[in-house]
C-alpha atoms as a PDB file:
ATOM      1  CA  UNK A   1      25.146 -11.439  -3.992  1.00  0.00           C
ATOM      2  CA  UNK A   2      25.102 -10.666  -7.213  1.00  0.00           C
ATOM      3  CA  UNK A   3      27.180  -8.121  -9.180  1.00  0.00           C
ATOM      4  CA  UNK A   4      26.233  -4.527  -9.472  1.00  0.00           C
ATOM      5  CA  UNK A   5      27.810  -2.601 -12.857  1.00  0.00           C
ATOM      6  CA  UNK A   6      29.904  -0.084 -13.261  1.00  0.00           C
ATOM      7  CA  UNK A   7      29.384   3.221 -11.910  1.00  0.00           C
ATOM      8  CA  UNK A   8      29.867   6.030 -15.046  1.00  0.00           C
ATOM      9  CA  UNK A   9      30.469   9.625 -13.774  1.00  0.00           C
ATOM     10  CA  UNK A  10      29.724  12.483 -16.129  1.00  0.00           C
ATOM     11  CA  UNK A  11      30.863  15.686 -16.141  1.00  0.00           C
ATOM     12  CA  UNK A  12      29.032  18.071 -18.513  1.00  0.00           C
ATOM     13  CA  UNK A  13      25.792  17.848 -20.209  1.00  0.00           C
ATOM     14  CA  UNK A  14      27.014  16.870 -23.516  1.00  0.00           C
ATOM     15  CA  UNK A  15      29.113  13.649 -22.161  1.00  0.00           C
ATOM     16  CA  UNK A  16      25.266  12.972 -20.329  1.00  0.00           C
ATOM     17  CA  UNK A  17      23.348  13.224 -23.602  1.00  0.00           C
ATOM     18  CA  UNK A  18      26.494  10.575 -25.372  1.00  0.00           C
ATOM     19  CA  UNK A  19      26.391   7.921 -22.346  1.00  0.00           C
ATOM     20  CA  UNK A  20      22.460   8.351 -22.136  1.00  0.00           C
ATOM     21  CA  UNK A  21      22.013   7.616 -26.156  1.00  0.00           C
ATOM     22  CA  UNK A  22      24.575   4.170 -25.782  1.00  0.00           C
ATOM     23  CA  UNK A  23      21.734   2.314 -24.003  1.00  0.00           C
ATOM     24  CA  UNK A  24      20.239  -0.373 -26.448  1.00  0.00           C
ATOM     25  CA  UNK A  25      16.322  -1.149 -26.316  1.00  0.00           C
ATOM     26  CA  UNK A  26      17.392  -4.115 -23.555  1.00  0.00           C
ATOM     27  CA  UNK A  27      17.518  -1.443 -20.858  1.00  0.00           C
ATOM     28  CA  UNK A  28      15.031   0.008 -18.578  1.00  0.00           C
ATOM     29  CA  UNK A  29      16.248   2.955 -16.117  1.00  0.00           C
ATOM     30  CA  UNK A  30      15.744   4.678 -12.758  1.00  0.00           C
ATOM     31  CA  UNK A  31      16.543   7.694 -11.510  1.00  0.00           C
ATOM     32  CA  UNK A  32      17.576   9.154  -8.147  1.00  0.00           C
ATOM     33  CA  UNK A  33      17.954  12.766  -6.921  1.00  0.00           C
ATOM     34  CA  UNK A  34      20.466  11.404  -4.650  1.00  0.00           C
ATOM     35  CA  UNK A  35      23.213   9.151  -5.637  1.00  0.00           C
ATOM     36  CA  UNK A  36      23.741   7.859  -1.952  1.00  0.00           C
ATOM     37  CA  UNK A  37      20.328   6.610  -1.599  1.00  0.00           C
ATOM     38  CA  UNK A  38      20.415   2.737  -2.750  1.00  0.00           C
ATOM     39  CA  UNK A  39      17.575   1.036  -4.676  1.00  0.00           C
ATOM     40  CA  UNK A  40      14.838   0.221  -2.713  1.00  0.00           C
ATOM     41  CA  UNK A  41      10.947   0.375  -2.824  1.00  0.00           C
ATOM     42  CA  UNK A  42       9.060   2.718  -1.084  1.00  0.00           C
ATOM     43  CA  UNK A  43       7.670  -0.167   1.248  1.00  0.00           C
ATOM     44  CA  UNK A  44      11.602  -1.634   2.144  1.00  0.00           C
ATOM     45  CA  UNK A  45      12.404   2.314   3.028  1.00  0.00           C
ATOM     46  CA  UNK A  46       9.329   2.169   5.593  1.00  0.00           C
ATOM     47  CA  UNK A  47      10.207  -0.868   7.099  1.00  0.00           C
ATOM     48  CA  UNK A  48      11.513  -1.104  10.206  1.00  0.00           C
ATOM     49  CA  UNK A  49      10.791  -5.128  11.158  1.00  0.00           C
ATOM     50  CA  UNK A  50      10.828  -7.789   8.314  1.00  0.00           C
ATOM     51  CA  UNK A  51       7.302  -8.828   9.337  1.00  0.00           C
ATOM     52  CA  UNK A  52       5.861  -4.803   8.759  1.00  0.00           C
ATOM     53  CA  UNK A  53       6.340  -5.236   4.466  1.00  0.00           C
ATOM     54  CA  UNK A  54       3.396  -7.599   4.250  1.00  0.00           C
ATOM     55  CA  UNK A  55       1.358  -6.653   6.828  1.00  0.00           C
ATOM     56  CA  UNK A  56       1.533  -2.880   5.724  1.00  0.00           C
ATOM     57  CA  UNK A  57       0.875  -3.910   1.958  1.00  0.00           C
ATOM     58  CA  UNK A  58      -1.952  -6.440   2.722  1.00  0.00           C
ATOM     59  CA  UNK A  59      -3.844  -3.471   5.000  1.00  0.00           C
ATOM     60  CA  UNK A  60      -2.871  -0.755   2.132  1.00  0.00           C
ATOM     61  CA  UNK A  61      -4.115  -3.179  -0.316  1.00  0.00           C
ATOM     62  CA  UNK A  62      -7.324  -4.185   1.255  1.00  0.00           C
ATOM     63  CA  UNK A  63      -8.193  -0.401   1.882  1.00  0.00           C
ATOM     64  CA  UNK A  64      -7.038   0.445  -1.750  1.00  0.00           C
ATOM     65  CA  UNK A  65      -9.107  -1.998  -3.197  1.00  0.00           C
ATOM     66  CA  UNK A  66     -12.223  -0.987  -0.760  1.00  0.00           C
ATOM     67  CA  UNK A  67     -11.917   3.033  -1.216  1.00  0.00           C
ATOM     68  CA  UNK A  68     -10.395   2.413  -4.899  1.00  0.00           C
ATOM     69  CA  UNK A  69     -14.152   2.990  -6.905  1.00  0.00           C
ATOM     70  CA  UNK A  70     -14.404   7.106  -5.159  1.00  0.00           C
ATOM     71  CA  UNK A  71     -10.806   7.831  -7.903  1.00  0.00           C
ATOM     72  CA  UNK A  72     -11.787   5.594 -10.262  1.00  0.00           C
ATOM     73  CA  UNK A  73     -12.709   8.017 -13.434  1.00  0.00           C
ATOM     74  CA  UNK A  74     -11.801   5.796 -16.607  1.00  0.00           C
ATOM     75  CA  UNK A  75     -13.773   2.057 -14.720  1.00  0.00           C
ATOM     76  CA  UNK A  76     -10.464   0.709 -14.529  1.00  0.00           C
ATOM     77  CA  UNK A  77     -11.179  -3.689 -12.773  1.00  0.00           C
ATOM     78  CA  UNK A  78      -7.931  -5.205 -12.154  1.00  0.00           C
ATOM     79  CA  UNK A  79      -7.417  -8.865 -12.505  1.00  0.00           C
ATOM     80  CA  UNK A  80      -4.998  -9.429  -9.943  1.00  0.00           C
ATOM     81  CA  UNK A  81      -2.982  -8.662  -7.190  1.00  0.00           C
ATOM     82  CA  UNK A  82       0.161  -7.821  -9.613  1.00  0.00           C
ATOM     83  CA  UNK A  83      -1.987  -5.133 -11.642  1.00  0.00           C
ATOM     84  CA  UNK A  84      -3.809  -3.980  -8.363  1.00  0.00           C
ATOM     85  CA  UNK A  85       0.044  -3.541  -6.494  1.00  0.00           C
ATOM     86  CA  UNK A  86       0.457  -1.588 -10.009  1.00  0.00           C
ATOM     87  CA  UNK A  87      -2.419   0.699  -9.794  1.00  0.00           C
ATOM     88  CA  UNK A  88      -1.327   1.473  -5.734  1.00  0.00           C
ATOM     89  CA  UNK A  89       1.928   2.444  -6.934  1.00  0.00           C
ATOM     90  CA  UNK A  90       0.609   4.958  -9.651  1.00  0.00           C
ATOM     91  CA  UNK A  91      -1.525   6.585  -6.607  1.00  0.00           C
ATOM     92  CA  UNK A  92       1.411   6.636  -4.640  1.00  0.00           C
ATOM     93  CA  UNK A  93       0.672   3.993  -2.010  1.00  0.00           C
ATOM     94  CA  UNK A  94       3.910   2.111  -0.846  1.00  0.00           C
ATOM     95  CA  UNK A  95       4.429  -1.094  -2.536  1.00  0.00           C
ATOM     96  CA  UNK A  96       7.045  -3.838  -3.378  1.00  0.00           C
ATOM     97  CA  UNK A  97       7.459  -2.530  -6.738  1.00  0.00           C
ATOM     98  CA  UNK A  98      10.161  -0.632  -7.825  1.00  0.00           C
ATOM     99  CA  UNK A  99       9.595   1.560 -10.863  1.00  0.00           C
ATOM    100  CA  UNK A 100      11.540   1.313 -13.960  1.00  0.00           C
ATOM    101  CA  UNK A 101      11.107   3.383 -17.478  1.00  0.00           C
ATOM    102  CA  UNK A 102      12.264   2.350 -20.683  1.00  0.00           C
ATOM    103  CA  UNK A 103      13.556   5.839 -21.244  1.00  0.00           C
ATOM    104  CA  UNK A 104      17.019   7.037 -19.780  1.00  0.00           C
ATOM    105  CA  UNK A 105      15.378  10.408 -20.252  1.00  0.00           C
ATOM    106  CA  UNK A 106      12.445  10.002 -17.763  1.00  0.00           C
ATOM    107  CA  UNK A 107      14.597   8.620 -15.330  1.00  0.00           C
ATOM    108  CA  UNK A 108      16.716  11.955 -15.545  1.00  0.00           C
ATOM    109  CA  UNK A 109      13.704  13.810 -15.379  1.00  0.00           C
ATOM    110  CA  UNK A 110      13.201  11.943 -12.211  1.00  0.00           C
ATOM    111  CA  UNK A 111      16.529  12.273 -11.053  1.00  0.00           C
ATOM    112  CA  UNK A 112      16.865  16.202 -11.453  1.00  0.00           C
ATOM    113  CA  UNK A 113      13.409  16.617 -10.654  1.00  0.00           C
ATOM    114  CA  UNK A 114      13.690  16.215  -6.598  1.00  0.00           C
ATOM    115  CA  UNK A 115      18.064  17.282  -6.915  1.00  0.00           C
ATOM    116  CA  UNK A 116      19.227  19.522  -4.800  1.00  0.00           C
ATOM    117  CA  UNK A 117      22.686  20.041  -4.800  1.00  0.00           C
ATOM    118  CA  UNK A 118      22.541  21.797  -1.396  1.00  0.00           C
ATOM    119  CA  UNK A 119      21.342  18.213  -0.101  1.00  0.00           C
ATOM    120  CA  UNK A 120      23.163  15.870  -2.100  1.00  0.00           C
ATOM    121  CA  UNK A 121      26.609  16.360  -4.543  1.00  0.00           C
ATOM    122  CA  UNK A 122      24.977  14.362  -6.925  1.00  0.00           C
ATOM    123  CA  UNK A 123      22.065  12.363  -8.520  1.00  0.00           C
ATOM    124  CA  UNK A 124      21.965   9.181 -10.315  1.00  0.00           C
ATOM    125  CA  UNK A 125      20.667   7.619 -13.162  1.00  0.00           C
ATOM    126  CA  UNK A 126      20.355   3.473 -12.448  1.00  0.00           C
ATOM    127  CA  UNK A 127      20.233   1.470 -16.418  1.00  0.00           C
ATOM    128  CA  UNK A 128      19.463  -2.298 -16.107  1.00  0.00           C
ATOM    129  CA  UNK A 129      20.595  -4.948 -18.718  1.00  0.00           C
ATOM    130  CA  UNK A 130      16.495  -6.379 -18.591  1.00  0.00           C
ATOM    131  CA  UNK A 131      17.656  -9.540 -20.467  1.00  0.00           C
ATOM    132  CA  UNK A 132      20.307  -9.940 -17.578  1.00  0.00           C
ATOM    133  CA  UNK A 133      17.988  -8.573 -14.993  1.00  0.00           C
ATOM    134  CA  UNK A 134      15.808 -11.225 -15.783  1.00  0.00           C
ATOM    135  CA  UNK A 135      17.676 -14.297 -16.173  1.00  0.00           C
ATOM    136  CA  UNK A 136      18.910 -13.629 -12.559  1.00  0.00           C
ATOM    137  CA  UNK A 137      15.672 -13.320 -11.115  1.00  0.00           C
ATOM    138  CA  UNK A 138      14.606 -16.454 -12.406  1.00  0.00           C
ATOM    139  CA  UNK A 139      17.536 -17.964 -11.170  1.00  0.00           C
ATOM    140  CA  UNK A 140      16.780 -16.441  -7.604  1.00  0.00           C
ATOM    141  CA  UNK A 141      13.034 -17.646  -7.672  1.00  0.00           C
ATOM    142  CA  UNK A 142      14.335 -21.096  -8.890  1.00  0.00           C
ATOM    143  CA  UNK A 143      16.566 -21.464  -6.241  1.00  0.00           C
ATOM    144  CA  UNK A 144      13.299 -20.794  -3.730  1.00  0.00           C
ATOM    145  CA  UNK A 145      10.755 -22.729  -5.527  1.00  0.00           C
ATOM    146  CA  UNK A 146      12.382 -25.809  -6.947  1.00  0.00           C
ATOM    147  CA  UNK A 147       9.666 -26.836  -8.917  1.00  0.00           C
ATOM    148  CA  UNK A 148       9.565 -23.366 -10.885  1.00  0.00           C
ATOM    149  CA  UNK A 149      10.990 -24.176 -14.402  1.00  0.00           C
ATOM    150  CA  UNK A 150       9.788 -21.153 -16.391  1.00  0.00           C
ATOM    151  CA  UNK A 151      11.932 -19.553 -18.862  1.00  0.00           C
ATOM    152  CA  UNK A 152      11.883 -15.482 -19.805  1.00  0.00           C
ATOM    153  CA  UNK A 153      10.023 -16.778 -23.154  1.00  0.00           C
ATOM    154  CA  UNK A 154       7.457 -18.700 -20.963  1.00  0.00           C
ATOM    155  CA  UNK A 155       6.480 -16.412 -18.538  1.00  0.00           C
ATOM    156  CA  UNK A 156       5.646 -13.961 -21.549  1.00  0.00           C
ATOM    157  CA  UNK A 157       1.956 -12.482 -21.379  1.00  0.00           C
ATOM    158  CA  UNK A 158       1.840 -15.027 -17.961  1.00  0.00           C
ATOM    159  CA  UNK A 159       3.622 -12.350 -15.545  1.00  0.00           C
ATOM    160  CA  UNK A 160       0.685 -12.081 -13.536  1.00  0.00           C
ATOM    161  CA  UNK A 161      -0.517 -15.540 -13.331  1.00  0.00           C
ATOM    162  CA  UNK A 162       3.553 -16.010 -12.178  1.00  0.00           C
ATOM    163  CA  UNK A 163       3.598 -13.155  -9.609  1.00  0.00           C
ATOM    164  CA  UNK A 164       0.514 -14.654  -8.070  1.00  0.00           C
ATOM    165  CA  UNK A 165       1.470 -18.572  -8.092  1.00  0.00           C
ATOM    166  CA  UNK A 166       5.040 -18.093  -7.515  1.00  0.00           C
ATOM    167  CA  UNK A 167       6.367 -14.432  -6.525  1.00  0.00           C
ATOM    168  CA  UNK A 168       4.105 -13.401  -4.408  1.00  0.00           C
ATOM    169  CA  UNK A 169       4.614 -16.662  -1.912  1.00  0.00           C
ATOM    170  CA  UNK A 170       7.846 -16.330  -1.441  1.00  0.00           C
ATOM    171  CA  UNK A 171       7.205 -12.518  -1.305  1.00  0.00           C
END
């Protein structure tokens, strides 16, 4: 298991704004109207049988792909199954992905947007280290593939040529 931060409570708007603007550029961000609910895609919170995330996203995907040209305004041909999972999740089909935004203020906005404090005492706003974020996932998909030896500077401009090969095998 590996170690989740530390958990930063504000109390008033200014306070917010401070914390928000200590983030460095190395951070990406998510936000929840719900603090209780725990990161998860939108596939893992359908799932009721380890088996149902693939088969679900390989249907979803094959009837995407097959139904995707009647939406399709701007001729948009994805390359591969990374950018296609991508393009689901922007429709909002359920996928493995999990979105993140570079902006602490977008993930508020998503955060207050749904909040209701009737429902939930409070929302959250998730920020990830991305160096660190990344440096243990490699380590994770190392220690399932032995033969992976790709570094965060080699998989640059290669992530979907990696998701494919690697990622997407060991799901």
């Amino acid at each position: 298991e590996y170690e989740m931060a530390n958990i930063i409570e504000i109390k008033d708007i200014d306070d917010l704004i401070k914390t928000m603007n200590l983030y460095s550029n190395s951070y990406v961000f998510r936000g929840h109207a719900d603090s209780a609910w725990k990161l998860a895609t939108t596939l893992e919170r359908l799932s009721s049988k380890p088996e149902f995330p693939n088969i679900f996203e390989e249907r979803s995907l094959n009837e995407f792909k097959a139904k995707f040209h009647l939406y399709d305004r701007a001729n948009i041909t994805p390359n591969s199954k990374l950018e296609w999972l991508s393009l689901m999740q922007h429709y909002g089909v359920p996928t493995r992905l999990l979105d993140l935004t570079t902006s602490p203020y977008v993930a508020l906005f998503f955060a207050i947007e749904a909040y209701d404090k009737c429902i939930s005492p409070d929302f959250s706003v998730y920020a990830f280290n991305y160096t660190e974020t990344m440096k243990i996932s490699l380590q994770i998909i190392k220690e399932s593939d032995k033969e992976f030896n790709e570094t965060a500077t080699s998989i640059i401009g290669r992530q979907d040529e990696i998701f494919e090969k690697t990622i997407d095998r060991f799901n």
